[in-house]
Structure formats: C-alpha cells, structure tokens
C-alpha atoms as a PDB file:
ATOM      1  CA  UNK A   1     103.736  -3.972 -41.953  1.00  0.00           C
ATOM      2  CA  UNK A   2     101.083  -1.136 -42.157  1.00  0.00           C
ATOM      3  CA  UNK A   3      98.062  -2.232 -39.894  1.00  0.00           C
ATOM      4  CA  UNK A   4      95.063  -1.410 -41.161  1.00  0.00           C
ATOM      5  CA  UNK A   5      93.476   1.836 -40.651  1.00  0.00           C
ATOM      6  CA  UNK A   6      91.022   2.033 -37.829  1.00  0.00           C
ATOM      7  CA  UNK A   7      89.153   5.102 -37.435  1.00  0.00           C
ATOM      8  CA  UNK A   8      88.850   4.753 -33.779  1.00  0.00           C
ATOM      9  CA  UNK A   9      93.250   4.502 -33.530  1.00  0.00           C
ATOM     10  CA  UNK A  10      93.472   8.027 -34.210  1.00  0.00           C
ATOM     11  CA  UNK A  11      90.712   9.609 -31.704  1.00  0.00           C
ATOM     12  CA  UNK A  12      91.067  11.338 -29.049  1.00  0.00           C
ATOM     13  CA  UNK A  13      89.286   8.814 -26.046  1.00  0.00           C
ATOM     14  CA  UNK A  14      86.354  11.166 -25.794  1.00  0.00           C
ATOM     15  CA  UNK A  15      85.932  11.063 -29.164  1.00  0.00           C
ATOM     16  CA  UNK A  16      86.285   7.080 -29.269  1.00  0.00           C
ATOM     17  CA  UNK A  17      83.889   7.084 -26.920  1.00  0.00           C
ATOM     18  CA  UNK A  18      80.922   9.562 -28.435  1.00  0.00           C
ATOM     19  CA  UNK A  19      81.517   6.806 -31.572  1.00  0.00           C
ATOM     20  CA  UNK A  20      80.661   4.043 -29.812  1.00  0.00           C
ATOM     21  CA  UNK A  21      77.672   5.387 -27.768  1.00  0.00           C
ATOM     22  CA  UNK A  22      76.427   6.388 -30.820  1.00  0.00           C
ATOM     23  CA  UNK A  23      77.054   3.100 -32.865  1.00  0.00           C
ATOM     24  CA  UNK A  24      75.529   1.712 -29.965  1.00  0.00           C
ATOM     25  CA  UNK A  25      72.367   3.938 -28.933  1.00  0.00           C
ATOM     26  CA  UNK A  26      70.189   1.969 -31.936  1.00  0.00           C
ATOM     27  CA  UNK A  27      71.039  -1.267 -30.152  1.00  0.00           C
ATOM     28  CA  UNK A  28      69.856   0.300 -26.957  1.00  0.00           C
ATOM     29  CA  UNK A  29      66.444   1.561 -28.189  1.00  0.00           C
ATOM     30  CA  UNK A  30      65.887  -1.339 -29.199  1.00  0.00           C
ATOM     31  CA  UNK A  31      66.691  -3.439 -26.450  1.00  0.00           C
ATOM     32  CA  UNK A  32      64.505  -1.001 -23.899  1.00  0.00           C
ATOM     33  CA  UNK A  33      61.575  -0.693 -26.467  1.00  0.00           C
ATOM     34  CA  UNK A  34      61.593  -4.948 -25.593  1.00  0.00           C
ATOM     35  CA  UNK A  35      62.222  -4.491 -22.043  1.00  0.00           C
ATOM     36  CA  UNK A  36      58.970  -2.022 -22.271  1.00  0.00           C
ATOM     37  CA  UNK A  37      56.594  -4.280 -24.319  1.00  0.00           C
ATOM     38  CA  UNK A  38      57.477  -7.152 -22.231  1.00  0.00           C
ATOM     39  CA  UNK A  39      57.348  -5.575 -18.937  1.00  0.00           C
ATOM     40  CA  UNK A  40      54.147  -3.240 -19.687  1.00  0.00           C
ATOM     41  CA  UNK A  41      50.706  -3.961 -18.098  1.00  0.00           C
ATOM     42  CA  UNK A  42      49.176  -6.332 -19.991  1.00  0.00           C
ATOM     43  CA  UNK A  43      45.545  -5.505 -22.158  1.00  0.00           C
ATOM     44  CA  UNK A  44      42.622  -6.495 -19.807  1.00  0.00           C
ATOM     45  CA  UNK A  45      40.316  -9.202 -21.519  1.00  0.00           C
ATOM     46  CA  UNK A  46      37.014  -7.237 -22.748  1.00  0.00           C
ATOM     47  CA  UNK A  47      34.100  -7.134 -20.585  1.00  0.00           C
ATOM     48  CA  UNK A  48      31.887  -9.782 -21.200  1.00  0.00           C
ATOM     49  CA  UNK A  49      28.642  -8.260 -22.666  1.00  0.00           C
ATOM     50  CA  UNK A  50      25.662  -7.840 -19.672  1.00  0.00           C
ATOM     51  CA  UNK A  51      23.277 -10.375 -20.097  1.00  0.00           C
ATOM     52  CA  UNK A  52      19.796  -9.425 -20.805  1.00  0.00           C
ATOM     53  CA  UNK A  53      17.290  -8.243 -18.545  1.00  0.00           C
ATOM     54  CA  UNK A  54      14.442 -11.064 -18.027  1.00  0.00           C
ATOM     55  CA  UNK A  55      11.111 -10.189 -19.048  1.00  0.00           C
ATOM     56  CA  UNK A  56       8.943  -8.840 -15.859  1.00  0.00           C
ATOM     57  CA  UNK A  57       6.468 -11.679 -14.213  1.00  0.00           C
ATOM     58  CA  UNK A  58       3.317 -11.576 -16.334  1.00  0.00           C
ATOM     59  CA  UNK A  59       0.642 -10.830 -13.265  1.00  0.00           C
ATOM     60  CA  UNK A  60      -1.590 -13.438 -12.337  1.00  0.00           C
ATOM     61  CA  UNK A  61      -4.695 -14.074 -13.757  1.00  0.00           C
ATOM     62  CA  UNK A  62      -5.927 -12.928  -9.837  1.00  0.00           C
ATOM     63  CA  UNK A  63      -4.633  -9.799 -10.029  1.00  0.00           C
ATOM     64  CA  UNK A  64      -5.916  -8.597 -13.788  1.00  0.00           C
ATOM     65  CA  UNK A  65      -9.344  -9.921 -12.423  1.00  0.00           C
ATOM     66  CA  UNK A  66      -8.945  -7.441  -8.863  1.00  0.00           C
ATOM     67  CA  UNK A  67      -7.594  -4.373 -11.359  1.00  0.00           C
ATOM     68  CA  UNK A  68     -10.429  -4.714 -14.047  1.00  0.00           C
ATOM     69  CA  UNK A  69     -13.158  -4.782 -11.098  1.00  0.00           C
ATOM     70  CA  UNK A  70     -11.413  -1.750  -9.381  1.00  0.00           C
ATOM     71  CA  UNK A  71     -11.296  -0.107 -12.804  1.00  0.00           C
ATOM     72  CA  UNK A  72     -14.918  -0.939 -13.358  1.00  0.00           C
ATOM     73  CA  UNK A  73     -15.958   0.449  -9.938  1.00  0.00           C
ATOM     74  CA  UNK A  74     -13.992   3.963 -10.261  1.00  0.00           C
ATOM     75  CA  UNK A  75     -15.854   4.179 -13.681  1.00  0.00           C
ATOM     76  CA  UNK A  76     -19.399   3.536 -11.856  1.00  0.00           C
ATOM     77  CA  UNK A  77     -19.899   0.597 -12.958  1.00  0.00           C
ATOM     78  CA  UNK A  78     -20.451  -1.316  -9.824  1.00  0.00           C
ATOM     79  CA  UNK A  79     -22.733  -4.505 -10.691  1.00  0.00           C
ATOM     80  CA  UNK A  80     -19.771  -5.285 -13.307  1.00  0.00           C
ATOM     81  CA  UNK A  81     -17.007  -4.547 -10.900  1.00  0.00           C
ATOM     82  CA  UNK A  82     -19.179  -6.926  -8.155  1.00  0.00           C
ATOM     83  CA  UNK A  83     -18.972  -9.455 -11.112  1.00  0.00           C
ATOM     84  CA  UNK A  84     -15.543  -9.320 -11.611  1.00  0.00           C
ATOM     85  CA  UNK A  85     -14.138  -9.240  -8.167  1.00  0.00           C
ATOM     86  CA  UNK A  86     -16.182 -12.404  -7.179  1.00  0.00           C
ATOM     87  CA  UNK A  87     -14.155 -14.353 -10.417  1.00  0.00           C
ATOM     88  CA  UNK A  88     -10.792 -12.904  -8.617  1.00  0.00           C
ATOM     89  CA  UNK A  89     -12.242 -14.364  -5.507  1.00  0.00           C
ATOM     90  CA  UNK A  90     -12.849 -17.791  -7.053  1.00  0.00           C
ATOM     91  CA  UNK A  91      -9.050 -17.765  -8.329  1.00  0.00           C
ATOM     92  CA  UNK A  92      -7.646 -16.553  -5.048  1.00  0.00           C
ATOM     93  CA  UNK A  93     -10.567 -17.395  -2.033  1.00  0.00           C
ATOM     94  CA  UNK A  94      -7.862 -17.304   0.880  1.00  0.00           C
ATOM     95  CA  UNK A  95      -6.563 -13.501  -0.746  1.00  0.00           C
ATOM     96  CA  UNK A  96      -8.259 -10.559   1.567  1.00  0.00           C
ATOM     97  CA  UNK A  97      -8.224  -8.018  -1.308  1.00  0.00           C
ATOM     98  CA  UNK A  98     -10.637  -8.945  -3.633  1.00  0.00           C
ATOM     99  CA  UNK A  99     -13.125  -9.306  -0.911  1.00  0.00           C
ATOM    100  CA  UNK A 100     -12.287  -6.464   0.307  1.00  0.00           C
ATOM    101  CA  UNK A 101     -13.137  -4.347  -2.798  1.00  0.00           C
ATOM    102  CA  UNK A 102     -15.709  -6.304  -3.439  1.00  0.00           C
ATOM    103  CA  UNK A 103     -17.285  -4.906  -0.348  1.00  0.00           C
ATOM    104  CA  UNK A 104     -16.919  -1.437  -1.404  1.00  0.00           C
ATOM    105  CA  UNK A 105     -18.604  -2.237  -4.654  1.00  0.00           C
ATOM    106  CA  UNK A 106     -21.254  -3.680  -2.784  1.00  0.00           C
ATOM    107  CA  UNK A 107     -21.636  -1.078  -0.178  1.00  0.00           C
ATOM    108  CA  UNK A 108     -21.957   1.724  -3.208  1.00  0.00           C
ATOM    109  CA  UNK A 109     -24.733  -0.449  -4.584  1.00  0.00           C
ATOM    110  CA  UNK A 110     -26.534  -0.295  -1.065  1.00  0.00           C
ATOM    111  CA  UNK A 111     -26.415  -4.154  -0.570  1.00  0.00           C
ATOM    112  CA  UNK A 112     -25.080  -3.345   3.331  1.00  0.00           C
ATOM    113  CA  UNK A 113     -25.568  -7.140   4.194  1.00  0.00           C
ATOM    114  CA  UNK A 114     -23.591  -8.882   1.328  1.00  0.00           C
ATOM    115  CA  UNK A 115     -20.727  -5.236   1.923  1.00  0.00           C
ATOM    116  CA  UNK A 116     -20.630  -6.469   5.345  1.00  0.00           C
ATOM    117  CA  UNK A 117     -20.002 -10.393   4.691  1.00  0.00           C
ATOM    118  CA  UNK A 118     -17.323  -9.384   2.462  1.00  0.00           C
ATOM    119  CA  UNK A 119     -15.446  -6.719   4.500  1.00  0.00           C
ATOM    120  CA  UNK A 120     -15.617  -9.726   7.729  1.00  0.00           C
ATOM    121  CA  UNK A 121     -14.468 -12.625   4.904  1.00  0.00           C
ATOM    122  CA  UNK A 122     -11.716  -9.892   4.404  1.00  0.00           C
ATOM    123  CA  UNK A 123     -10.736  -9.171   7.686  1.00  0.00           C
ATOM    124  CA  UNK A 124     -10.632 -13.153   8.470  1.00  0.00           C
ATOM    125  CA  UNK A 125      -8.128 -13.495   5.234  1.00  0.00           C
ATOM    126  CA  UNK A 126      -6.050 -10.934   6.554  1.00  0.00           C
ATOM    127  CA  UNK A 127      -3.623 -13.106   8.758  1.00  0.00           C
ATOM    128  CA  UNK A 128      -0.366 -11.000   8.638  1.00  0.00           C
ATOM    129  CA  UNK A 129      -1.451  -8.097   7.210  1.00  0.00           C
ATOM    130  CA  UNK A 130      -2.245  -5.348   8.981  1.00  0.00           C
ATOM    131  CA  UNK A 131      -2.671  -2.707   6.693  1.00  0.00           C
ATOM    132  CA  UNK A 132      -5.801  -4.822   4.943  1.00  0.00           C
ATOM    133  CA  UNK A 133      -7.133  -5.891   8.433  1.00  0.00           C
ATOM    134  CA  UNK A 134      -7.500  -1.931   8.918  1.00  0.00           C
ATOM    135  CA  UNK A 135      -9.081  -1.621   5.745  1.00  0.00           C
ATOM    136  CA  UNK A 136     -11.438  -4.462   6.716  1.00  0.00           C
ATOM    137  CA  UNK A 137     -12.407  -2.921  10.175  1.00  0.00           C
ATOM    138  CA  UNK A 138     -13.116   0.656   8.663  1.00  0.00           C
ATOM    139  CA  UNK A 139     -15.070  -1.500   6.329  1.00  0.00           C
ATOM    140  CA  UNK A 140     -16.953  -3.066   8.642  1.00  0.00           C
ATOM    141  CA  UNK A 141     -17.822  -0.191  11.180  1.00  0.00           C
ATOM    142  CA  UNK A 142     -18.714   1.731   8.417  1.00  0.00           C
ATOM    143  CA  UNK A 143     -21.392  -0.731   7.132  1.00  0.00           C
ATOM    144  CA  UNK A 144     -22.915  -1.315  10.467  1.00  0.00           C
ATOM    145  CA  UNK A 145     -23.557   2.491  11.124  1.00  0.00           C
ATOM    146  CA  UNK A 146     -25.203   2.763   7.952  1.00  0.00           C
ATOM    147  CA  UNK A 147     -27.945  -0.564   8.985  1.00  0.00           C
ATOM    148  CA  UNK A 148     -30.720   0.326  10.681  1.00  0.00           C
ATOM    149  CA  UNK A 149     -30.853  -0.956  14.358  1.00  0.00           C
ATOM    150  CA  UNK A 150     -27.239  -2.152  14.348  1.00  0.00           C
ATOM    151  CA  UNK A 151     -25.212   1.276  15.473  1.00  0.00           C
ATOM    152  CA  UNK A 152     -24.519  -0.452  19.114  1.00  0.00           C
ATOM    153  CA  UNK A 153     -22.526  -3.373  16.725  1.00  0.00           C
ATOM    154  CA  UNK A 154     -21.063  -0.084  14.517  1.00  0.00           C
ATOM    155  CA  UNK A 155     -20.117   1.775  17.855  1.00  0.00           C
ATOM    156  CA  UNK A 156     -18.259  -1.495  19.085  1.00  0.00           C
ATOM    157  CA  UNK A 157     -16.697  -2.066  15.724  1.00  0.00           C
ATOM    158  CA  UNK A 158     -15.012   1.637  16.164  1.00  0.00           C
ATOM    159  CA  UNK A 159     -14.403   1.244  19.893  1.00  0.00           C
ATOM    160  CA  UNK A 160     -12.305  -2.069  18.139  1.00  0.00           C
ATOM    161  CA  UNK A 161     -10.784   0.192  15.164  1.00  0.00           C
ATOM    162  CA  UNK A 162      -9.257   2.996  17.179  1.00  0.00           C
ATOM    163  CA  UNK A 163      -7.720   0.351  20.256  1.00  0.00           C
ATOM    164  CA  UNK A 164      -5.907  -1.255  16.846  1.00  0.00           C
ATOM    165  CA  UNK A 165      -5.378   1.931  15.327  1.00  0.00           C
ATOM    166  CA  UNK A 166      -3.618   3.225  18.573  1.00  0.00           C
ATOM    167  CA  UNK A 167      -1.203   0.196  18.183  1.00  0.00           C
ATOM    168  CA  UNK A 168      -0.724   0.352  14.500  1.00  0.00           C
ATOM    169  CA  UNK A 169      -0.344   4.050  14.047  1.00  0.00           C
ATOM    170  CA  UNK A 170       2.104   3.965  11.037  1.00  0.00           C
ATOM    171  CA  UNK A 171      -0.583   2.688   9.012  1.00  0.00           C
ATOM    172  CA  UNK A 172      -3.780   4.059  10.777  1.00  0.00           C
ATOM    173  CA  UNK A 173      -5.083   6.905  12.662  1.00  0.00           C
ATOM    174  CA  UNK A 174      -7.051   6.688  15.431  1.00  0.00           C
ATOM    175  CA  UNK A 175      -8.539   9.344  15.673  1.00  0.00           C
ATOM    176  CA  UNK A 176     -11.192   8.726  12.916  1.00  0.00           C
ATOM    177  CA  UNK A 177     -12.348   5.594  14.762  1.00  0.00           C
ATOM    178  CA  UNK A 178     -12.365   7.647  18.407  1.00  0.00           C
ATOM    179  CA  UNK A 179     -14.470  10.468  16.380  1.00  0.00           C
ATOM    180  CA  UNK A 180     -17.198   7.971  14.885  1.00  0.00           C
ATOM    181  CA  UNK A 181     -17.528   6.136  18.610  1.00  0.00           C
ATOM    182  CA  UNK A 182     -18.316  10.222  20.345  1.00  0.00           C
ATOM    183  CA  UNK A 183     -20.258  10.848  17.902  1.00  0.00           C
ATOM    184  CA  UNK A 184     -22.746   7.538  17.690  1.00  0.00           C
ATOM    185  CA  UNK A 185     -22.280   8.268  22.158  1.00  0.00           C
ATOM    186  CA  UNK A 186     -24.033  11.575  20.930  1.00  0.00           C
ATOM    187  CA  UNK A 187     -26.511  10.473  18.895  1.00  0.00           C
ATOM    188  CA  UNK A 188     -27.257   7.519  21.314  1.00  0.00           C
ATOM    189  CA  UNK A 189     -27.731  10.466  24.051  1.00  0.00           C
ATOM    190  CA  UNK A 190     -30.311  12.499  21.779  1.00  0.00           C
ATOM    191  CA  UNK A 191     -32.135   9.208  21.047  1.00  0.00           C
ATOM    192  CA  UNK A 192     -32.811   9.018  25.057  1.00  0.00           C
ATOM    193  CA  UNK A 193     -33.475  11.941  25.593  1.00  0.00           C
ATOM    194  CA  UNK A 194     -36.256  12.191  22.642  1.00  0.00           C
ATOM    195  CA  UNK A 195     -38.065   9.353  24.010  1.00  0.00           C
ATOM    196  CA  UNK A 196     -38.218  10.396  27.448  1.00  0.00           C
ATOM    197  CA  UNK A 197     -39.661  13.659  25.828  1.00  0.00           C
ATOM    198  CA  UNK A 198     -42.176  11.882  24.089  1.00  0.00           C
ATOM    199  CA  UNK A 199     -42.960   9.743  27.697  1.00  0.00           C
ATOM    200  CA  UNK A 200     -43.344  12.740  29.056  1.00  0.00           C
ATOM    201  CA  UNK A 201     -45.596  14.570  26.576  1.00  0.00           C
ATOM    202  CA  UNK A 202     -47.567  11.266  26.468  1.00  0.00           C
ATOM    203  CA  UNK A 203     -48.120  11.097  30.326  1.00  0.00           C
ATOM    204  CA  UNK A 204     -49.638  14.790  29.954  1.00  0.00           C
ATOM    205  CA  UNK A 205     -52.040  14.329  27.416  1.00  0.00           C
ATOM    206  CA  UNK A 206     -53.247  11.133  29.651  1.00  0.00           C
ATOM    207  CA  UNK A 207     -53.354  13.080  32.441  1.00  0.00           C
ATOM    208  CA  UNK A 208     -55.046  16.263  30.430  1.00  0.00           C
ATOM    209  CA  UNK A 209     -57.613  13.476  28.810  1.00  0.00           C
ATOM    210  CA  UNK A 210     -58.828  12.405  32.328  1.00  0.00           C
ATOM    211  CA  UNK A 211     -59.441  15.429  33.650  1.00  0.00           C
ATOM    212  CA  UNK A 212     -63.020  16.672  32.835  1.00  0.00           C
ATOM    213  CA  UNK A 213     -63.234  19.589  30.803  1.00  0.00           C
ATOM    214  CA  UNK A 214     -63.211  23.421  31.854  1.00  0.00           C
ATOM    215  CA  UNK A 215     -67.167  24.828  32.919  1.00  0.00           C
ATOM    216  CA  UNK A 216     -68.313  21.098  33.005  1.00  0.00           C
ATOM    217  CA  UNK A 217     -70.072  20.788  36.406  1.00  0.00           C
ATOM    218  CA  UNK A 218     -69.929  17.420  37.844  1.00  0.00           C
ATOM    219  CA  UNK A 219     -72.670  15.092  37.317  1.00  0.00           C
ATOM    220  CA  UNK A 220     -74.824  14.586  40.770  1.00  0.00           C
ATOM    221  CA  UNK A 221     -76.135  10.910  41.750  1.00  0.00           C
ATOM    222  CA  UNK A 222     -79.342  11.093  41.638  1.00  0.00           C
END
C-alpha cells in the first residue's frame, strides 16, 4: 500500500532539517519573547509626590515690635522707636535685644541716664550670649564717656571691654576698647596738668598782689 506522501521522506537531511527549524523558529520567538517579559526588571512603583513645604513660623509678636522700633529709629524717629521697643520689652523682659536698642534710641535722644539703664538691663539679659554682652559693654562705655564727671566709670568700662574683647576676638576687637582707655589716660593727663597751671598762675598773682607796687616808698611809723 502507497504510504502517504510526506514532504519531509524525500529531503535530503539538511534539508529536513532547515524545514523544521523553520516550522519551528515562530514557536521559539515566542517562547523567548515570554522568557523576556517574565524575566525582565520589573517597572519601579512611581515616586510618591513630595509633600508640601510647611508654611515658615509667623515671627513673634516680640520680634515685629523690636523690627518696627529699629525701623522707626533708622528713619529718625526716635521717641516712636523708644515707644515701641519698650512694648517689645513688655512681651519679652528677660530678651537683651530690645533693651539693647532701646538704649541706642535713647542715647540719640540725649537721655544718657535712661541709654545707660538700658544698655546694663541688656548686658544683665545677656546670659549666653556673647555677641549682645559686647554690644551691651560698647554700649555702656560709650554712655559713660559722654556724662559729665563719670569718664573714670567710662575708662573702667573700656579697661572691661578690651580684657573681654581680647578673649572673644571672633566677635570683637579690642583694639577699639584699648584706643578709648589711652585716649581718656590722655585727656585725664591734660586735665592735671591744666589745673596745676592754673595753681600756679594763681599762686603768682597772690604773690604779685602782696607785693607793694613799683615807686611806692614804704610808709614810715611815725
């Protein structure tokens, strides 16, 4: 019996098997195309979206009170900015700053005494902080040298200034404080010296009003 034709009988065994690669190579694709999705890197979940930035703190009530008096003093007007910087200071009392400008307001206005109560409640509030217990100091030797009678106070509150300075240098200089002190030591010199000038001239013109004038013959006893 005649067997049924098969196209492969008749083929050489290269040729039987280019046929079957070929009848096969679909099946293959396929099969690796699979073997790719399943084995490939899988899609990283999407970044979660940033959350949003928080709102900055809303400054204090002390600190708008401290920057409208500063404002107020840089514009000139100093009885306001006194105003205002004594409010700050009944928000915050135990906060050095607000005393401290208030002393500067003060001191512009020529009211040495209250400039000088604030720069000391200042310097007093300034636990820790050594940048406004500077500040204070300058504040306070400065005031003294400008009150009558009190330069020996100003010279020691210099003398005071530059021994901190010397140990805080990153955030002072001493030599400001060391030039005020030789120059109130100079000015304390030329006081001296004027009044032993003036003792001097004064013992001369008691000494010149004793002596009887020139041609005047002395009176005889009679």
């Amino acid at each position: 019996m005649k067997q049924p034709f098969d196209m492969l009988t008749g083929m050489s065994w290269i040729v039987r098997i280019a046929v079957v690669a070929l009848l096969f190579v679909p099946e293959i694709a396929l099969a690796q195309a699979r073997t790719k999705r399943q084995t490939s890197t899988p899609r990283q979940a999407a970044t979660p979206p940033a959350p949003a930035a928080r709102p900055a703190p809303t400054a204090s009530a002390y600190v708008l009170k401290m920057r409208a008096g500063i404002v107020q003093a840089m514009a000139g007007n100093h009885e306001a900015a006194v105003t205002t910087l004594r409010e700050a200071v009944q928000i915050e009392p135990s906060s050095p700053d607000a005393y401290y400008y208030m002393g500067e307001a003060q001191r512009i206005q020529g009211d040495m005494a209250a400039a000088l109560q604030s720069f000391q409640t200042s310097l007093r509030m300034a636990t820790g902080d050594d940048g406004m217990r500077a500040r204070a100091m300058h504040g306070i030797a400065s005031t003294l040298e400008r009150i009558d009678g009190r330069s020996a106070e100003a010279r020691t509150a210099w003398a005071s200034l530059s021994t901190f300075a010397d140990a805080h240098r990153d955030i002072a200089n001493p030599e400001i404080p060391r030039a005020r002190v030789e120059s109130l030591d100079r000015i304390t010199t030329l006081a001296e010296q004027y009044v032993q000038v003036r003792e001097r001239i004064a013992a001369r013109e008691r000494e010149n009003a004793a002596r009887p004038a020139a041609g005047t013959a002395p009176s005889t006893p009679r």
